[in-house]
C-alpha atoms as a PDB file:
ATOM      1  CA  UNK A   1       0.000   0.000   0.000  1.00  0.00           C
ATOM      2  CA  UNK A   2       2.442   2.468   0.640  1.00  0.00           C
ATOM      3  CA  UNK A   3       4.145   1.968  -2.130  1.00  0.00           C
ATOM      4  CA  UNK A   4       1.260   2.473  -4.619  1.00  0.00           C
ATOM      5  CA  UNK A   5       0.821   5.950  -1.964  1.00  0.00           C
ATOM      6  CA  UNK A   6       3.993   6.829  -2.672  1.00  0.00           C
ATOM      7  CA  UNK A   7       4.166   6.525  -6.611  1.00  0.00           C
ATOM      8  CA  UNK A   8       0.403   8.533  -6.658  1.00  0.00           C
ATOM      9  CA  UNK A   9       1.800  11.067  -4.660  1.00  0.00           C
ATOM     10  CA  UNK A  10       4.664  11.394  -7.236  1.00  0.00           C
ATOM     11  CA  UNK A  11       3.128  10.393 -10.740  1.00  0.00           C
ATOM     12  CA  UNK A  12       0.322  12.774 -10.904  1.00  0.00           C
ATOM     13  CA  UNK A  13       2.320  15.876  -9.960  1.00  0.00           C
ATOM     14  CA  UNK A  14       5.004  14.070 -12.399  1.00  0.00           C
ATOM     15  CA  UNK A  15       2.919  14.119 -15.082  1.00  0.00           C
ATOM     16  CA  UNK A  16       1.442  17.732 -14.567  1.00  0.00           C
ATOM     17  CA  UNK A  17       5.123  18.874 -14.448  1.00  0.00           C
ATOM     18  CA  UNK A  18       5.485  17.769 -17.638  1.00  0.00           C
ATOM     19  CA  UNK A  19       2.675  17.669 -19.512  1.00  0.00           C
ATOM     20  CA  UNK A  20       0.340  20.572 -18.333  1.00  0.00           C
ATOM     21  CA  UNK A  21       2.571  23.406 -16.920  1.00  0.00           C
ATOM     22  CA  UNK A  22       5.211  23.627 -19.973  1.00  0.00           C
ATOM     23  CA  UNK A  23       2.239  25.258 -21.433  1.00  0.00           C
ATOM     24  CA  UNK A  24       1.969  27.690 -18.540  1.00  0.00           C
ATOM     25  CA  UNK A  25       5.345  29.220 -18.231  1.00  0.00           C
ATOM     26  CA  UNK A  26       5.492  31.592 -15.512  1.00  0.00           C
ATOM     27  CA  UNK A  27       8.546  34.125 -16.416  1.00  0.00           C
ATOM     28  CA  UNK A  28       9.534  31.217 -18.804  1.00  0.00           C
ATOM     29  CA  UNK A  29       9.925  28.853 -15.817  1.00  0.00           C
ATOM     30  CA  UNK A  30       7.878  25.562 -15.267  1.00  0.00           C
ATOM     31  CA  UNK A  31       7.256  24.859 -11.295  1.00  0.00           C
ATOM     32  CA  UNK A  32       8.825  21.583 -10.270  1.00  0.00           C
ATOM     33  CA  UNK A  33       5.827  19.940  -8.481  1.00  0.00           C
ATOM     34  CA  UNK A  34       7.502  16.777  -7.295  1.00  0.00           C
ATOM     35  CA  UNK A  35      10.271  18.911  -5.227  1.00  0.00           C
ATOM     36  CA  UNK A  36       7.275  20.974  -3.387  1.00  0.00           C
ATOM     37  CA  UNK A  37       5.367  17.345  -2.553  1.00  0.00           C
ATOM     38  CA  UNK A  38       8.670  15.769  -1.032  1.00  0.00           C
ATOM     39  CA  UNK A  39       9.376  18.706   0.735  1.00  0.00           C
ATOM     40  CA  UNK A  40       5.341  18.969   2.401  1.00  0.00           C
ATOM     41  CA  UNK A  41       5.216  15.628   2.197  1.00  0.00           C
ATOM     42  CA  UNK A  42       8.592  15.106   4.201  1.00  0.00           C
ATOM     43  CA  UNK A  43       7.019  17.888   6.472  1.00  0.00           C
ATOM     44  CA  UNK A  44       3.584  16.307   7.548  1.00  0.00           C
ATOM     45  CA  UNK A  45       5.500  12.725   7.545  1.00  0.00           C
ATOM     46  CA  UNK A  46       8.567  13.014   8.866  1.00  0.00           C
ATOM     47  CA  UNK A  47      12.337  11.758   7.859  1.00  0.00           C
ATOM     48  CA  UNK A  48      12.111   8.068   6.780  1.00  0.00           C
ATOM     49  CA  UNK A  49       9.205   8.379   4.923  1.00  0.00           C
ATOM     50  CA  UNK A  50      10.484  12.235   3.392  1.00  0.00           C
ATOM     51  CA  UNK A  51      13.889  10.466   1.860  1.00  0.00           C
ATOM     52  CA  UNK A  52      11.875   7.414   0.464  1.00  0.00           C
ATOM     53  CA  UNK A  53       9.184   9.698  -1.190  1.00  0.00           C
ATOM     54  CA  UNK A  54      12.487  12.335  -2.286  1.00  0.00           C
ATOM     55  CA  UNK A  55      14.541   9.240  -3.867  1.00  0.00           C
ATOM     56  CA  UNK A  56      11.508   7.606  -5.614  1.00  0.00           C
ATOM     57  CA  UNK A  57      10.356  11.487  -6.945  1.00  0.00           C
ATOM     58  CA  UNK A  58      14.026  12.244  -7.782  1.00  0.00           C
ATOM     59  CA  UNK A  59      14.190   8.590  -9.471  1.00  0.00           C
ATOM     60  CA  UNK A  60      11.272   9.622 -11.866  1.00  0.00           C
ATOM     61  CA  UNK A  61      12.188  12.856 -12.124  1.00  0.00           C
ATOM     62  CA  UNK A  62      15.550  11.897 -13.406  1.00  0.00           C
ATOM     63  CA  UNK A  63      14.247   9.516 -15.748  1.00  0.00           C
ATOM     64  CA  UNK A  64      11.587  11.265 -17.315  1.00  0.00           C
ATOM     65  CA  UNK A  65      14.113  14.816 -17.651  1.00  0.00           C
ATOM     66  CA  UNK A  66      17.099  14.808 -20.162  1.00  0.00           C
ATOM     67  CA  UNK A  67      19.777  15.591 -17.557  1.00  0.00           C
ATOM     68  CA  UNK A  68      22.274  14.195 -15.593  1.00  0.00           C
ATOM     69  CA  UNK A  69      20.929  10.852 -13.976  1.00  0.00           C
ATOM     70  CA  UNK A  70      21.256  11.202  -9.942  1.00  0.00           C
ATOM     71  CA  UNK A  71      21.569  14.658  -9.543  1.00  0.00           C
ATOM     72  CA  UNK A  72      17.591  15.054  -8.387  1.00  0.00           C
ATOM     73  CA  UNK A  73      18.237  11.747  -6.531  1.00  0.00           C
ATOM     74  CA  UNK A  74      20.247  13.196  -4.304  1.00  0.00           C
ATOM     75  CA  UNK A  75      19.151  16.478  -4.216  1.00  0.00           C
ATOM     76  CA  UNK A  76      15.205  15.613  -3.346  1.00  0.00           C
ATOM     77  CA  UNK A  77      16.532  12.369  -1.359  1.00  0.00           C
ATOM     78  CA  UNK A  78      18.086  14.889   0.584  1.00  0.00           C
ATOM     79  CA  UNK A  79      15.825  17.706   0.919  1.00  0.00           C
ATOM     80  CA  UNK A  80      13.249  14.969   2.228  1.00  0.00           C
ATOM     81  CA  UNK A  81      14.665  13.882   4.983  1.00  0.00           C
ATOM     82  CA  UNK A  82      16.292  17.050   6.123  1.00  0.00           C
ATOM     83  CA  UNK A  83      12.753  18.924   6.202  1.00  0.00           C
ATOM     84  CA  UNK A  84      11.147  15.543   7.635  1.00  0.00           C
ATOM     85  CA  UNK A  85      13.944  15.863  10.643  1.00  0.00           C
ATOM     86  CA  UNK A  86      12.817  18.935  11.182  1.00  0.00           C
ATOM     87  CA  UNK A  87       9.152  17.793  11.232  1.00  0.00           C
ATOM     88  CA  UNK A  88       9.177  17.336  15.285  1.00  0.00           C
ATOM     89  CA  UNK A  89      10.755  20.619  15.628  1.00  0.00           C
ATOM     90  CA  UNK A  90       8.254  23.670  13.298  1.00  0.00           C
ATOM     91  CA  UNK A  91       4.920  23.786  13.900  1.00  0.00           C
ATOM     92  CA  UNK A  92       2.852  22.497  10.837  1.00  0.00           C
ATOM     93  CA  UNK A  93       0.019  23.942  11.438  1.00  0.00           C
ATOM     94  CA  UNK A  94       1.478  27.856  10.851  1.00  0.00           C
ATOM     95  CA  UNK A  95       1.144  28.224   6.929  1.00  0.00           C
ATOM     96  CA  UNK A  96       4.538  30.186   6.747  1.00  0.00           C
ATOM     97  CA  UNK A  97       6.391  27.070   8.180  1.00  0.00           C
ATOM     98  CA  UNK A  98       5.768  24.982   4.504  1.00  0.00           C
ATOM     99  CA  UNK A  99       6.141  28.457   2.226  1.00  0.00           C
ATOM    100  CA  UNK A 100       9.094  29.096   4.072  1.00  0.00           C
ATOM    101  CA  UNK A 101      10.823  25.939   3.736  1.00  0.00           C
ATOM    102  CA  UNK A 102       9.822  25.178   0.366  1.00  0.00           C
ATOM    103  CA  UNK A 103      11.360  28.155  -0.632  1.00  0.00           C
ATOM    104  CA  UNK A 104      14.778  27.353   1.312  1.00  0.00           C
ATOM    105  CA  UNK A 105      14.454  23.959  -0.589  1.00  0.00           C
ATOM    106  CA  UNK A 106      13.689  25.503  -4.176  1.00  0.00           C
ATOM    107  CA  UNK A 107      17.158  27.895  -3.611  1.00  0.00           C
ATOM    108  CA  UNK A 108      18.859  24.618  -2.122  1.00  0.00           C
ATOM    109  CA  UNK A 109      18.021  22.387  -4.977  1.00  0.00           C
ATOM    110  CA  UNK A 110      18.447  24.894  -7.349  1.00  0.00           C
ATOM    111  CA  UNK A 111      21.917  25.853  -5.922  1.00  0.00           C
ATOM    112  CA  UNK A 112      23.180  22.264  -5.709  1.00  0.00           C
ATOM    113  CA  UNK A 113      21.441  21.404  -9.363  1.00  0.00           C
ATOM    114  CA  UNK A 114      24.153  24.303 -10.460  1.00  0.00           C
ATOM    115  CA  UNK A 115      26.959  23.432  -8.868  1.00  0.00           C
ATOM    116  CA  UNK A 116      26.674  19.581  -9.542  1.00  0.00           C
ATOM    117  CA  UNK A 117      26.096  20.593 -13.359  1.00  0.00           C
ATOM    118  CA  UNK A 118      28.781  23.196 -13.043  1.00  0.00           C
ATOM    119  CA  UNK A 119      31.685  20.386 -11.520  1.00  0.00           C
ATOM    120  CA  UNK A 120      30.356  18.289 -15.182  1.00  0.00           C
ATOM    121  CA  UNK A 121      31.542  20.976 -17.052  1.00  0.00           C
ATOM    122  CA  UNK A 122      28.235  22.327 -17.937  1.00  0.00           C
ATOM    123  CA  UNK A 123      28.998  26.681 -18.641  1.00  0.00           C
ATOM    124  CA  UNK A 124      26.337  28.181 -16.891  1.00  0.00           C
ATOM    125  CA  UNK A 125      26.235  32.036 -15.732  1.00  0.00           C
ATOM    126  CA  UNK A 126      25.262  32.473 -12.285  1.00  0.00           C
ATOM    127  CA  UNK A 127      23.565  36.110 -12.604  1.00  0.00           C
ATOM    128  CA  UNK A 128      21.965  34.353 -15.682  1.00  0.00           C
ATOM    129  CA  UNK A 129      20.605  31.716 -13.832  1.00  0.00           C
ATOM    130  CA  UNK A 130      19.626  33.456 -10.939  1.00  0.00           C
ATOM    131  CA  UNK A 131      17.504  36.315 -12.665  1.00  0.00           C
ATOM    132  CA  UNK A 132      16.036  33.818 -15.694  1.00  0.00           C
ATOM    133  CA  UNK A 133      15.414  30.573 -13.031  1.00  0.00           C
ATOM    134  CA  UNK A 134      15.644  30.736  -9.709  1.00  0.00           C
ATOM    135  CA  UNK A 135      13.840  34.111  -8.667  1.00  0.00           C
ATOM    136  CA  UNK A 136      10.784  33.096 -11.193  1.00  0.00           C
ATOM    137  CA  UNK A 137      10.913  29.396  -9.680  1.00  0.00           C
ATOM    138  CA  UNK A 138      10.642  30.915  -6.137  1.00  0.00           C
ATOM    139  CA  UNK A 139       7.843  33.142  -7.214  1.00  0.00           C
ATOM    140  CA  UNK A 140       6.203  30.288  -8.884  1.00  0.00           C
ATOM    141  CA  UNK A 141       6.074  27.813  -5.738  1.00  0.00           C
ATOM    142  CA  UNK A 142       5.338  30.377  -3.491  1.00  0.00           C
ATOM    143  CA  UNK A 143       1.716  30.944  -5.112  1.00  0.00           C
ATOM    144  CA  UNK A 144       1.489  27.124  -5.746  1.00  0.00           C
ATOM    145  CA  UNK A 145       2.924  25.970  -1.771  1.00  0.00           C
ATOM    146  CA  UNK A 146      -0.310  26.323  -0.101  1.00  0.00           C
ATOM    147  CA  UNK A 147      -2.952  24.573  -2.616  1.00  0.00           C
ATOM    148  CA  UNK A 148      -0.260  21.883  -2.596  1.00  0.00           C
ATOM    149  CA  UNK A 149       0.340  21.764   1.031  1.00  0.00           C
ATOM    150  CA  UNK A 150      -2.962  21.802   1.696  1.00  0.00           C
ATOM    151  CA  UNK A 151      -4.116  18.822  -1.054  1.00  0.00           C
ATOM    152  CA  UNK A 152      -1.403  16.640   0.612  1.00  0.00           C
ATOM    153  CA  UNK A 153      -2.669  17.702   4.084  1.00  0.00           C
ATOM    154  CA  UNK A 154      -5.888  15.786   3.028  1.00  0.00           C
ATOM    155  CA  UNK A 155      -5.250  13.768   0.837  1.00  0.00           C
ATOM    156  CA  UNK A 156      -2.574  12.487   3.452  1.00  0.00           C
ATOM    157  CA  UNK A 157      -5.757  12.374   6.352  1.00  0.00           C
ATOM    158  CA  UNK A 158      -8.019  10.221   3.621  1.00  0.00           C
ATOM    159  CA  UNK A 159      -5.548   7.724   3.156  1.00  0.00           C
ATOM    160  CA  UNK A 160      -5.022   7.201   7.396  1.00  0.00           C
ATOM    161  CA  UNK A 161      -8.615   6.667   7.244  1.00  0.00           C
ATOM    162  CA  UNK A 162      -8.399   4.480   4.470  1.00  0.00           C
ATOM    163  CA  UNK A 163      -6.405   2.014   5.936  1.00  0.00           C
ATOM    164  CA  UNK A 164      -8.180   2.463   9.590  1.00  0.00           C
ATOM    165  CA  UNK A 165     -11.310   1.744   7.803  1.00  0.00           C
ATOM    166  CA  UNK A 166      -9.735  -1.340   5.938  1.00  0.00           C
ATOM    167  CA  UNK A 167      -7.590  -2.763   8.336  1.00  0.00           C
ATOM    168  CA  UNK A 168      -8.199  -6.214   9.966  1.00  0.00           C
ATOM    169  CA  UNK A 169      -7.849  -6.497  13.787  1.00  0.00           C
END
């Protein structure tokens, strides 16, 4: 069961990413969905379960992108856990806790996405990339964070239910 949780938590915003929003550029920037869900998700659910969902998001991420294969592995792998250890720590309930940290992941995974690219040889200019990507990116998930946040929030409460409801004694 949790596995099938897991790969609809990551597919569908997968497949929005990129299918439906290349056709809604914001600035010329597409939002990447299945770093905000890892990083709520890894917030409402804590460390173990934040890395698994980041590693399995990065994994399809990475496969379904043209890029270098590991890099959103690690990155999202990462960024899972770390906000799920702090999940004992914030208060979820406050609504600037999850804009807040998703935007300290975006400028993390953004940051580390350059470097890591940058070490391959790739020739990328930072002011460049931090005018044309990473401020519109940040503006992007900050007006997508909450719907998201929230969706996962509930859809997170269903599925408890679910297997309250369907569980044998």
């Amino acid at each position: 069961m949790k596995l099938r949780k897991y790969l609809l938590f990551i597919l569908f915003p997968l497949v929005l990413q990129t299918v439906f929003f290349p056709h809604l550029p914001l600035f010329g920037v597409v939002p990447n969905l299945v770093l905000m869900i890892t990083i709520c998700y890894g917030l409402l659910e804590g460390a173990r379960p934040g890395l698994y969902l980041g590693i399995l998001g990065g994994l399809c991420l990475d496969l379904a992108s043209s890029g270098i294969l590991g890099i959103n592995i690690i990155v999202l792998g990462a960024l899972g856990f770390g906000v799920g250890y702090l999940e004992r720590m914030v208060f979820k309930g406050y609504l600037l806790v999850p804009l807040c940290l998703v935007q300290i992941g975006t400028v993390l995974a953004e940051l580390i996405s350059y470097c890591i690219l940058r070490a391959f040889g790739w020739r990328i200019n930072f002011l460049s990339f931090l005018g044309s990507t990473l401020l519109p990116l940040c503006l992007y998930h900050l007006l997508l964070t909450v719907p998201i946040y929230y969706g996962l929030k509930k859809s997170l409460t269903y599925f408890g239910e679910q297997l309250k409801v369907g569980a044998t004694p």
